[in-house]
Protein backbone atom coordinates (compact mmCIF):
# COMPACT_ATOMS: atom_id res chain seq x y z
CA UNK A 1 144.70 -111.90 148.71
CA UNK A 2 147.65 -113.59 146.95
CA UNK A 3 150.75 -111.16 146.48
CA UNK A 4 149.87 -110.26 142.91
CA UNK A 5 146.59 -109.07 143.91
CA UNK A 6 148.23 -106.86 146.40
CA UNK A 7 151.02 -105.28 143.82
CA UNK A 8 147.73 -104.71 141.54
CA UNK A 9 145.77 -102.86 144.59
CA UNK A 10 148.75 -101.04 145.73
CA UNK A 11 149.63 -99.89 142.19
CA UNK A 12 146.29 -98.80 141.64
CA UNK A 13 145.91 -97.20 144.72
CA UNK A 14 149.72 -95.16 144.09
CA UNK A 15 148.02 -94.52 140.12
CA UNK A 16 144.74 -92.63 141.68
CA UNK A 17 146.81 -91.14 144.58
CA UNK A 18 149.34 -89.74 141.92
CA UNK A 19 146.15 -88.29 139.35
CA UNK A 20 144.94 -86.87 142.37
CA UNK A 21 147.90 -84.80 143.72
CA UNK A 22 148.54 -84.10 139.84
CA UNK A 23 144.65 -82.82 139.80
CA UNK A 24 144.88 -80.45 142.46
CA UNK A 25 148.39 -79.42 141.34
CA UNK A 26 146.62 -78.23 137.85
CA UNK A 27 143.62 -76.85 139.61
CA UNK A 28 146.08 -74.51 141.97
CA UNK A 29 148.49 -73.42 138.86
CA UNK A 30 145.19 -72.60 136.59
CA UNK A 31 143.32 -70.91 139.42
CA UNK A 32 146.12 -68.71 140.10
CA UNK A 33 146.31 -67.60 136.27
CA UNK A 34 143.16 -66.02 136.91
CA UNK A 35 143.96 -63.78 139.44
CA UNK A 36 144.46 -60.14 138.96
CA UNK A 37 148.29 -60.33 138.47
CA UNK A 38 148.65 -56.75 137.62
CA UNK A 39 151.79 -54.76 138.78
CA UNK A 40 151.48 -52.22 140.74
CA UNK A 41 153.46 -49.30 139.25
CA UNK A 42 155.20 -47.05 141.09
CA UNK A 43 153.78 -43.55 141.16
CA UNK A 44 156.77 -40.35 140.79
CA UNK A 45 156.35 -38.43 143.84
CA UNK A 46 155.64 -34.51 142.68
CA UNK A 47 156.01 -31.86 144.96
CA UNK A 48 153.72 -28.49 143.58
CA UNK A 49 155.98 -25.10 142.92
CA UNK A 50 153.53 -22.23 143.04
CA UNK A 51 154.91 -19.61 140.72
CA UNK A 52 153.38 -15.64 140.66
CA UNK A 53 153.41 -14.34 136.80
CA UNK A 54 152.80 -10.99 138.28
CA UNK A 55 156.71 -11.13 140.59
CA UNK A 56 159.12 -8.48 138.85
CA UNK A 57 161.51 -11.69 138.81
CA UNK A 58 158.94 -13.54 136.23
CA UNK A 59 158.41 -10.35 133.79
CA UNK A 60 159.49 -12.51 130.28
CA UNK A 61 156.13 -15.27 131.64
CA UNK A 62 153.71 -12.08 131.00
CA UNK A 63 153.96 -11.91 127.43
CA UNK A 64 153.09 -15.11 125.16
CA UNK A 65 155.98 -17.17 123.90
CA UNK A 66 157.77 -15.77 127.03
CA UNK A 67 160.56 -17.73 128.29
CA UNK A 68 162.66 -18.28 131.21
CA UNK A 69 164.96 -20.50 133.39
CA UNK A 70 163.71 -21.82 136.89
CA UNK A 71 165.35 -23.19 139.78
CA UNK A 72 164.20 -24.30 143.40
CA UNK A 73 166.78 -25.94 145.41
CA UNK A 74 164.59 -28.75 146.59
CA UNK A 75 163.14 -29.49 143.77
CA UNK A 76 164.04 -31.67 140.31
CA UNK A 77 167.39 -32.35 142.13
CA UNK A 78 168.14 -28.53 142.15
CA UNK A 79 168.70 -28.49 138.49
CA UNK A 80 167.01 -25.82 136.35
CA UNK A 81 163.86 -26.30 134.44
CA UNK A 82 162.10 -23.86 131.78
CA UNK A 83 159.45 -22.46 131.87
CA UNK A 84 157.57 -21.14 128.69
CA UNK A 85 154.26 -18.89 128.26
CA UNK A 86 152.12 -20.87 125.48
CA UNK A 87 149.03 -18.77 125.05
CA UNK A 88 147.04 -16.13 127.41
CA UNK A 89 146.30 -19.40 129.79
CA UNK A 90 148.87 -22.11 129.31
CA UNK A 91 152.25 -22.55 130.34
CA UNK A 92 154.53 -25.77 129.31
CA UNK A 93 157.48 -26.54 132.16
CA UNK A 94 160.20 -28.97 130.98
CA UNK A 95 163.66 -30.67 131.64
CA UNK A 96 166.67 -27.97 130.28
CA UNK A 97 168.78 -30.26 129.83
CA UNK A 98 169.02 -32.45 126.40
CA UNK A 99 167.92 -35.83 126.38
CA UNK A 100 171.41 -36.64 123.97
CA UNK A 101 174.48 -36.10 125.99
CA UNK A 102 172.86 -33.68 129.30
CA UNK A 103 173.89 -30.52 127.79
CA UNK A 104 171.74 -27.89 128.80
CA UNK A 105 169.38 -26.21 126.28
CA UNK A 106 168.99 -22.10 125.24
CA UNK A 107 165.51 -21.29 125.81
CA UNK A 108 163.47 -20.00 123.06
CA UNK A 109 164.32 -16.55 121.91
CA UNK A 110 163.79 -13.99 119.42
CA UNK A 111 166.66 -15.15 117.56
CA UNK A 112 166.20 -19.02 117.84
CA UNK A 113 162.48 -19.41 118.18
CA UNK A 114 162.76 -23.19 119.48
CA UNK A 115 164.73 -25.10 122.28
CA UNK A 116 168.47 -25.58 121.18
CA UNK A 117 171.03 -27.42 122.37
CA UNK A 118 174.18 -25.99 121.58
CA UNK A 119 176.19 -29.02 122.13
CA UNK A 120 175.13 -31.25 118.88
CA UNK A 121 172.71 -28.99 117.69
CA UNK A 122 168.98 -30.69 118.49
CA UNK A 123 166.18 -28.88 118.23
CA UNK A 124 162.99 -29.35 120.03
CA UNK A 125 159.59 -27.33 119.99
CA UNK A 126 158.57 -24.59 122.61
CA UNK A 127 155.01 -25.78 122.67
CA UNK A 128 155.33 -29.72 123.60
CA UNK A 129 158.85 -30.33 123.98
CA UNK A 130 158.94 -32.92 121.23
CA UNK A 131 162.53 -33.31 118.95
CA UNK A 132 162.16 -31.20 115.79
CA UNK A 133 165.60 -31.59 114.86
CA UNK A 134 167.78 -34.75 115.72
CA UNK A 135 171.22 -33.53 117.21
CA UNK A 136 174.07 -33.97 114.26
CA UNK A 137 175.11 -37.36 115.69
CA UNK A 138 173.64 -40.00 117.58
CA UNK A 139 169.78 -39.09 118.50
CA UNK A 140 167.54 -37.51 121.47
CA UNK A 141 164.13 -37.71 123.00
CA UNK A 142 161.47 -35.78 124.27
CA UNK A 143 162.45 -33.37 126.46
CA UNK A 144 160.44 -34.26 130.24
CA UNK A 145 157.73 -32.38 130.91
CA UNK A 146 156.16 -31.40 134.09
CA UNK A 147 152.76 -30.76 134.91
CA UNK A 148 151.52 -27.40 135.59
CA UNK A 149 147.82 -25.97 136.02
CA UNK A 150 147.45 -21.78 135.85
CA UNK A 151 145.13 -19.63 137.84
CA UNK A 152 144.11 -17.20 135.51
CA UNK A 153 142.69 -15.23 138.50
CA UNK A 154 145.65 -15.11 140.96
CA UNK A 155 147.95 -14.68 138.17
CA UNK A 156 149.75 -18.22 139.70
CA UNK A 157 150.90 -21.14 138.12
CA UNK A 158 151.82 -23.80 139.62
CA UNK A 159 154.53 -26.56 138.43
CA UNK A 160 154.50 -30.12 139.67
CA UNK A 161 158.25 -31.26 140.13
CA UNK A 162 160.13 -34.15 141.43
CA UNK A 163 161.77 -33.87 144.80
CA UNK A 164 165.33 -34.61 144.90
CA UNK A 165 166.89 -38.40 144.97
């Protein structure tokens, strides 16, 4: 084997050598495209806040439409939340405090019968918490709501808040 045979069989050898590696270099990138890549999202710890309709301290949740402020120092970083009687069975919990500038909302009264902030003047609805009326500058959100589930027999609701950070 004269020395230009052996540059031909070398480069040859170094051209299948480098399809190879490139080969198994596509195989491992496409293979790993099929794998389940999805994210695992984090889950918001709730802590449950039973709640009795029937307590002398809860008498404006009896009637429907009722409405009141609640706080548990543990809970939803100690900040208040509302809580508002929907029909003979529901109850909707939310965030007081507007999602514009933090101010926190009046609760729905005979007066005003929706959320208002009094800061900038948004408006949002006692049933769902959606905006109803954008605040006079800039704009706001949803107001958070929390889950809640009533038992119609123990006259207890219970509210599903976040702990504290």
């Amino acid at each position: 084997m004269n020395n230009q045979e052996r540059r031909e069989f070398i480069k040859s050898g170094l051209q299948g050598l480098g399809i190879t590696i490139c080969a198994g270099s596509i195989m491992s990138i496409l293979s790993s495209c099929e794998m389940n890549e999805d994210l695992i999202q984090p889950q918001e710890t709730t802590f449950p806040l039973i709640i009795a309709i029937d307590d002398p301290n809860n008498i404006d949740l009896t009637r429907i439409g009722g409405a009141m402020y609640y706080n548990h120092p543990s809970l939803n970083n100690g900040e208040d939340f509302i809580i508002i009687r929907v029909d003979n069975d529901s109850f909707l919990a939310l965030s007081s405090f507007c999602t514009h500038q933090g101010c926190q909302v009046n609760i729905p009264s005979m007066d005003k019968l929706t959320i208002f902030c009094p800061c900038h003047f948004a408006e949002f609805s006692p049933l769902t918490g959606e905006v109803i009326q954008q605040p006079n500058q800039g704009t706001a959100t949803n107001l958070p709501v929390f889950k809640t589930e009533y038992d119609i027999v123990n006259n207890r609701l219970t509210v599903y808040l976040p702990g504290n950070d």
